[in-house]
Every structure is written in C-alpha cells, then in structure tokens.
C-alpha atoms as a PDB file:
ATOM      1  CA  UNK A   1      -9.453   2.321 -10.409  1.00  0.00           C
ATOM      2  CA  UNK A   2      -8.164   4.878  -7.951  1.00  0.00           C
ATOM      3  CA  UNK A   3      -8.309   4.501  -4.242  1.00  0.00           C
ATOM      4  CA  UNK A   4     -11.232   6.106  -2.571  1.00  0.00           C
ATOM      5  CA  UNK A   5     -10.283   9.272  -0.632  1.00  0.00           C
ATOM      6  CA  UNK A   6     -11.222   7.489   2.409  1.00  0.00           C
ATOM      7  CA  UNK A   7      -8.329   5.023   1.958  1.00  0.00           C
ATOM      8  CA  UNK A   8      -5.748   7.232   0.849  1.00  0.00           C
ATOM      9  CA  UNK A   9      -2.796   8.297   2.671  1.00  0.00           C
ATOM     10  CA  UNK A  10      -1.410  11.667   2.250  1.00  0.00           C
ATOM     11  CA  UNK A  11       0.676  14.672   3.601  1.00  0.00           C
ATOM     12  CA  UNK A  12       4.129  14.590   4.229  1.00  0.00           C
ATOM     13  CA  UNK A  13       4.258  13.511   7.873  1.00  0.00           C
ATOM     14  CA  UNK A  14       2.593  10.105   7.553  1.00  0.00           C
ATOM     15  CA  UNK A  15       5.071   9.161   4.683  1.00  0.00           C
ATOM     16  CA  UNK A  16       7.967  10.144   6.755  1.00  0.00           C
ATOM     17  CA  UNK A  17       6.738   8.259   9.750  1.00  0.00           C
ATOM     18  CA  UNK A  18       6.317   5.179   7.481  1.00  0.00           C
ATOM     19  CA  UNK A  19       9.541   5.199   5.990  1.00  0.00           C
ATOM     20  CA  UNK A  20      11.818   5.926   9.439  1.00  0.00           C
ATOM     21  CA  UNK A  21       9.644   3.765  12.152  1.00  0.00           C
ATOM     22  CA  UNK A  22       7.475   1.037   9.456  1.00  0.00           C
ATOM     23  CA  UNK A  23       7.693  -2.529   9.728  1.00  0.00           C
ATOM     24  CA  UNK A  24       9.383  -3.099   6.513  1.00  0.00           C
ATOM     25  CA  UNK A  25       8.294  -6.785   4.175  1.00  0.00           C
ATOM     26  CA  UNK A  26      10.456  -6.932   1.443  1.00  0.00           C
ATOM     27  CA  UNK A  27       9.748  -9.082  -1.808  1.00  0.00           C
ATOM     28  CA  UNK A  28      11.515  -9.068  -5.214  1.00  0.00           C
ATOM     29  CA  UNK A  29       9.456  -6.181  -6.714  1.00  0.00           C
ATOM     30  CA  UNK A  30       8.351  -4.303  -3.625  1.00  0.00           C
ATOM     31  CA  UNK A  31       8.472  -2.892  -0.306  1.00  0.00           C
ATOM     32  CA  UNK A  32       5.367  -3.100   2.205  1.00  0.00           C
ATOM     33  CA  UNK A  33       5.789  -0.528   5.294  1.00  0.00           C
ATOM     34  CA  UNK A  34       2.910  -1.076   7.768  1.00  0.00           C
ATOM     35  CA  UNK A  35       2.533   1.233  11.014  1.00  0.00           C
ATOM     36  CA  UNK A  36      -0.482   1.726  13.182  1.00  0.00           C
ATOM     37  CA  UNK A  37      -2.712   4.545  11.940  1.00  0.00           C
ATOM     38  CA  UNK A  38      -1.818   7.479  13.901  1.00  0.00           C
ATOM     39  CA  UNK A  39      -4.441  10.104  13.617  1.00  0.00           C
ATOM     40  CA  UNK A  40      -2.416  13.202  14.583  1.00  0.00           C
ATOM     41  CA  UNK A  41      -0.450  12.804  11.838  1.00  0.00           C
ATOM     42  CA  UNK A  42      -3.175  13.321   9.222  1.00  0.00           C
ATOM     43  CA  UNK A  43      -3.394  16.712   7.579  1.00  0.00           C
ATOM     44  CA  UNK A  44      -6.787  18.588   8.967  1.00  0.00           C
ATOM     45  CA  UNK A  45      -8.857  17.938   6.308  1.00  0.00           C
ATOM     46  CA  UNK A  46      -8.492  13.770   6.560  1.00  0.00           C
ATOM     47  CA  UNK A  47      -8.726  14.283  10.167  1.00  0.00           C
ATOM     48  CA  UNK A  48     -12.606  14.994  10.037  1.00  0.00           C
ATOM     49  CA  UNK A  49     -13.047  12.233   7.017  1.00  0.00           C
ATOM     50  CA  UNK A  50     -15.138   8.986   7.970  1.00  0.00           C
ATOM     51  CA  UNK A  51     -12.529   7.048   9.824  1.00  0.00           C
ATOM     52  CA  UNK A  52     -11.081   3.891   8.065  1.00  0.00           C
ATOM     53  CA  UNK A  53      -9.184   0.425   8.971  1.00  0.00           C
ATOM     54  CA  UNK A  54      -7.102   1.196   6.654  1.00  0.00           C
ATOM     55  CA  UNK A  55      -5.103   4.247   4.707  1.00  0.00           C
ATOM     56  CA  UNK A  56      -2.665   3.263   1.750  1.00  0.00           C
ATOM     57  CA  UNK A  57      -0.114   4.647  -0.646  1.00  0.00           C
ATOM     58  CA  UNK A  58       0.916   3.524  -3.590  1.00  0.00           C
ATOM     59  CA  UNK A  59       4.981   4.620  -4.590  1.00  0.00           C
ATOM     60  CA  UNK A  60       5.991   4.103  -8.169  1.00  0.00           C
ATOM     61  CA  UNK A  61       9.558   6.359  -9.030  1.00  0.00           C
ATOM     62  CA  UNK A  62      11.003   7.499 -12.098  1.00  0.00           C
ATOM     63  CA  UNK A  63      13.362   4.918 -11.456  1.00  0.00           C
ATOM     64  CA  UNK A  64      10.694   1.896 -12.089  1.00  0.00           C
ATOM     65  CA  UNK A  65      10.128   3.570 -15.483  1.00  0.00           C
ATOM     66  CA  UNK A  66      10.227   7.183 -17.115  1.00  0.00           C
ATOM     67  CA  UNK A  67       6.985   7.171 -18.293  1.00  0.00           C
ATOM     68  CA  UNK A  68       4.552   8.932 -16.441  1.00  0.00           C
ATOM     69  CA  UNK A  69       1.645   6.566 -18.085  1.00  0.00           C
ATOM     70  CA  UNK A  70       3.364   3.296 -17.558  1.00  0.00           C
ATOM     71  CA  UNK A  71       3.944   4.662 -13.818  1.00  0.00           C
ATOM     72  CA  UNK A  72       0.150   5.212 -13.120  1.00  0.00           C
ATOM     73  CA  UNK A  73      -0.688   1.963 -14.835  1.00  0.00           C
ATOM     74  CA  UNK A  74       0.819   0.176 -12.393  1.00  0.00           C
ATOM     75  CA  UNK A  75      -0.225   2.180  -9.361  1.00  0.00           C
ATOM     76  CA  UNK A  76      -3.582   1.755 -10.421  1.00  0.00           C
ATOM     77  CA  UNK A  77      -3.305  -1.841 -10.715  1.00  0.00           C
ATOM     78  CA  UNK A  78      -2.457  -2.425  -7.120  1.00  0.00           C
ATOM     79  CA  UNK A  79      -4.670   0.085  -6.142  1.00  0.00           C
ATOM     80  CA  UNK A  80      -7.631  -1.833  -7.628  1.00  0.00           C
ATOM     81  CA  UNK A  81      -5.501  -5.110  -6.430  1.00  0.00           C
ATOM     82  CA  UNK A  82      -5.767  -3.655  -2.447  1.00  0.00           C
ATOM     83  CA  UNK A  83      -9.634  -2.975  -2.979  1.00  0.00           C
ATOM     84  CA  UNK A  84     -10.221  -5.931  -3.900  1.00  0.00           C
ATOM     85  CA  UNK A  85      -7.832  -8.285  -1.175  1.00  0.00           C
ATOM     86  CA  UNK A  86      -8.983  -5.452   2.122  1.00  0.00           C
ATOM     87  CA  UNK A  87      -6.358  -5.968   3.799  1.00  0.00           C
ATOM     88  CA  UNK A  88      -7.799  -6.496   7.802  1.00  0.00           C
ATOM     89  CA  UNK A  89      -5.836  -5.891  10.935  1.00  0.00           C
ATOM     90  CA  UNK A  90      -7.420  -5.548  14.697  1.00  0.00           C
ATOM     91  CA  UNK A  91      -6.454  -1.604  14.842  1.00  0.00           C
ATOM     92  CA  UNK A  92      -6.129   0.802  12.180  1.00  0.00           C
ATOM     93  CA  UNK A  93      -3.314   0.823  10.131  1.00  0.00           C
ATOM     94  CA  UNK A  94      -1.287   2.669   7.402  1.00  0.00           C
ATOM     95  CA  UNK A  95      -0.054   1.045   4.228  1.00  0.00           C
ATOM     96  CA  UNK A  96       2.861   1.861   2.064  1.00  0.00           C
ATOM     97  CA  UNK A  97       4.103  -0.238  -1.042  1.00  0.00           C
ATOM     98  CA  UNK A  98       7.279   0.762  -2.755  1.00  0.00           C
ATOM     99  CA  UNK A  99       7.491  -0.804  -6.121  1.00  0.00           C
ATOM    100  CA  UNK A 100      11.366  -1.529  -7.004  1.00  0.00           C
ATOM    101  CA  UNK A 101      12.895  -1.288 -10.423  1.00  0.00           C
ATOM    102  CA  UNK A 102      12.302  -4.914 -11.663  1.00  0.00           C
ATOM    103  CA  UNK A 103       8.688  -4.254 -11.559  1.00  0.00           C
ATOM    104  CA  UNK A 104       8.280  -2.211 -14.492  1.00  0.00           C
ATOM    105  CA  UNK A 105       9.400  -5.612 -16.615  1.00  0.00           C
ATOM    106  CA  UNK A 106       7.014  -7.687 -15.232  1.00  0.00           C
ATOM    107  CA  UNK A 107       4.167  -9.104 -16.027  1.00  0.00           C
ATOM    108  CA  UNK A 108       1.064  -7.750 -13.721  1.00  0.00           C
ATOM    109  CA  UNK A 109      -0.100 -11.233 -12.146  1.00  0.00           C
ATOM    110  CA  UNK A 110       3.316 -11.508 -10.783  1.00  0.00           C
ATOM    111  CA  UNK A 111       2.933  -8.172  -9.157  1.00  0.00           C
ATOM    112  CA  UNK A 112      -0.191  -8.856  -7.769  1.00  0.00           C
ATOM    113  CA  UNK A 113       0.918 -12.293  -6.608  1.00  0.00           C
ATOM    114  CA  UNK A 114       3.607 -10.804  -4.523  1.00  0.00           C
ATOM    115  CA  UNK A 115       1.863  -7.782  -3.388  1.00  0.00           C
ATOM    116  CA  UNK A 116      -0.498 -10.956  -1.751  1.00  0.00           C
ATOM    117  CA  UNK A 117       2.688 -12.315  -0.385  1.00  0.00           C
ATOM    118  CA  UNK A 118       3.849  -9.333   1.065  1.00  0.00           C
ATOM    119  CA  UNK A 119       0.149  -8.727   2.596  1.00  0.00           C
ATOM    120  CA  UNK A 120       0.023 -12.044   4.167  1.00  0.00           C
ATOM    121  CA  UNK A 121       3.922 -11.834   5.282  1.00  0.00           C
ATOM    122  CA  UNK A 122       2.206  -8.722   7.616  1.00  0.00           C
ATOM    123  CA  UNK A 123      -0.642 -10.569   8.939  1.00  0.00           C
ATOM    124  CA  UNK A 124      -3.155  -8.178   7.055  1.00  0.00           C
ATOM    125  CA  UNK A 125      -4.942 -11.142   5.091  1.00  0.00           C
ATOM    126  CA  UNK A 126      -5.463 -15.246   5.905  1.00  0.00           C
ATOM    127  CA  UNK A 127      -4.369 -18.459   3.560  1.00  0.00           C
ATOM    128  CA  UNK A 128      -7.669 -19.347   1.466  1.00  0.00           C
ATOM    129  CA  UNK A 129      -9.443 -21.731   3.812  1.00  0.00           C
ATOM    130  CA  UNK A 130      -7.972 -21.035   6.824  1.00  0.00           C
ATOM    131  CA  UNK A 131     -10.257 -18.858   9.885  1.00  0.00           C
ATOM    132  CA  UNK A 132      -9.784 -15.481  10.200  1.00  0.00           C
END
C-alpha cells in the first residue's frame, strides 16, 4: 500500500532540508530524520493540497539491494507500517527513513519493530498503555 498523496513528501528542497538540518535517530537498519513541516518548501502543487500532520518519505538505495522489486517491497512495507502506527506530534512535521544495507537481509517484523523504535525514540508515538 502506497502512501496517500496527502502524506507524501516530495521535491527536492524538502529532502535537502531533511538531510542537512533533521534530527537524525539512528537504529541498526535505518535512519529517521524528523524536521518541522515547513510549508514554503513544498513544490506549488502540495502547497494548495489538504494540509496534513504529517508528510513522509520512504529511501530505499541501490545499495540495500539491486533489485528494483525487492526495493519497492520494502518501501511499501513501511509505508503501510507508518499508516498504520500515525505517527502524532503537536505541530506538523516531515518524516524521512533511510533504510541501510543490512535491511535488505532481514526479515520484515524486524524492520517494522525498529522503524517503531525509531518512531518512539522521536516522540512521534507513546509505549502501549501509557497517556498520550
């Protein structure tokens, strides 16, 4: 399942401002940059979209595995993972998760388990049975 447009995050400027000024969580298979959603950024046309809490990309290189198929497995995976976890934070914020080279050999609940990590390491979702 792919992101729904209002969640995505595209155009070059909001990836660039994510990698130089993003809070960076690392974890054994990925990278989680967070920033606070900065409008101007946006290209035009996601500019006049219904605003969201949230915008996120999903990073998978040729370096976690060759294969184009195996690649977009795995983004969908933790695209349908995010949906499902909705990340909250109290302003709008961008996402970026960088999947590392280890996490083409692994098996998916491990990814998802540490995308989880990495999303409560940022604040962006509370231990089961604790208050918001």
């Amino acid at each position: 399942m792919s992101l729904p447009q209002r969640h995505r995050l595209r155009g070059k400027r909001p990836f660039d401002r994510l990698y130089r000024q993003g809070r960076r969580h690392h974890g054994e298979l990925m990278v989680l940059r967070l920033l606070q959603a900065q409008a101007e950024l946006l290209p035009p046309s996601d500019r006049n979209r219904s605003p969201s809490p949230w915008r996120c990309a999903v990073v998978v290189s040729g370096k976690v595995s060759k294969r184009s198929v195996r690649r977009n497995r795995l983004r969908r995976l933790l695209h349908a993972h995010l949906l499902r976890q909705a990340p909250t934070g109290t302003h709008p914020f961008w996402l970026l998760l960088s999947l590392k080279p280890e996490a083409a050999a692994t098996a998916e609940p491990r990814l998802l388990e540490e995308c989880t990590h990495l999303l409560r390491k940022a604040g962006l979702l509370h231990e089961p049975g604790s208050p918001p």
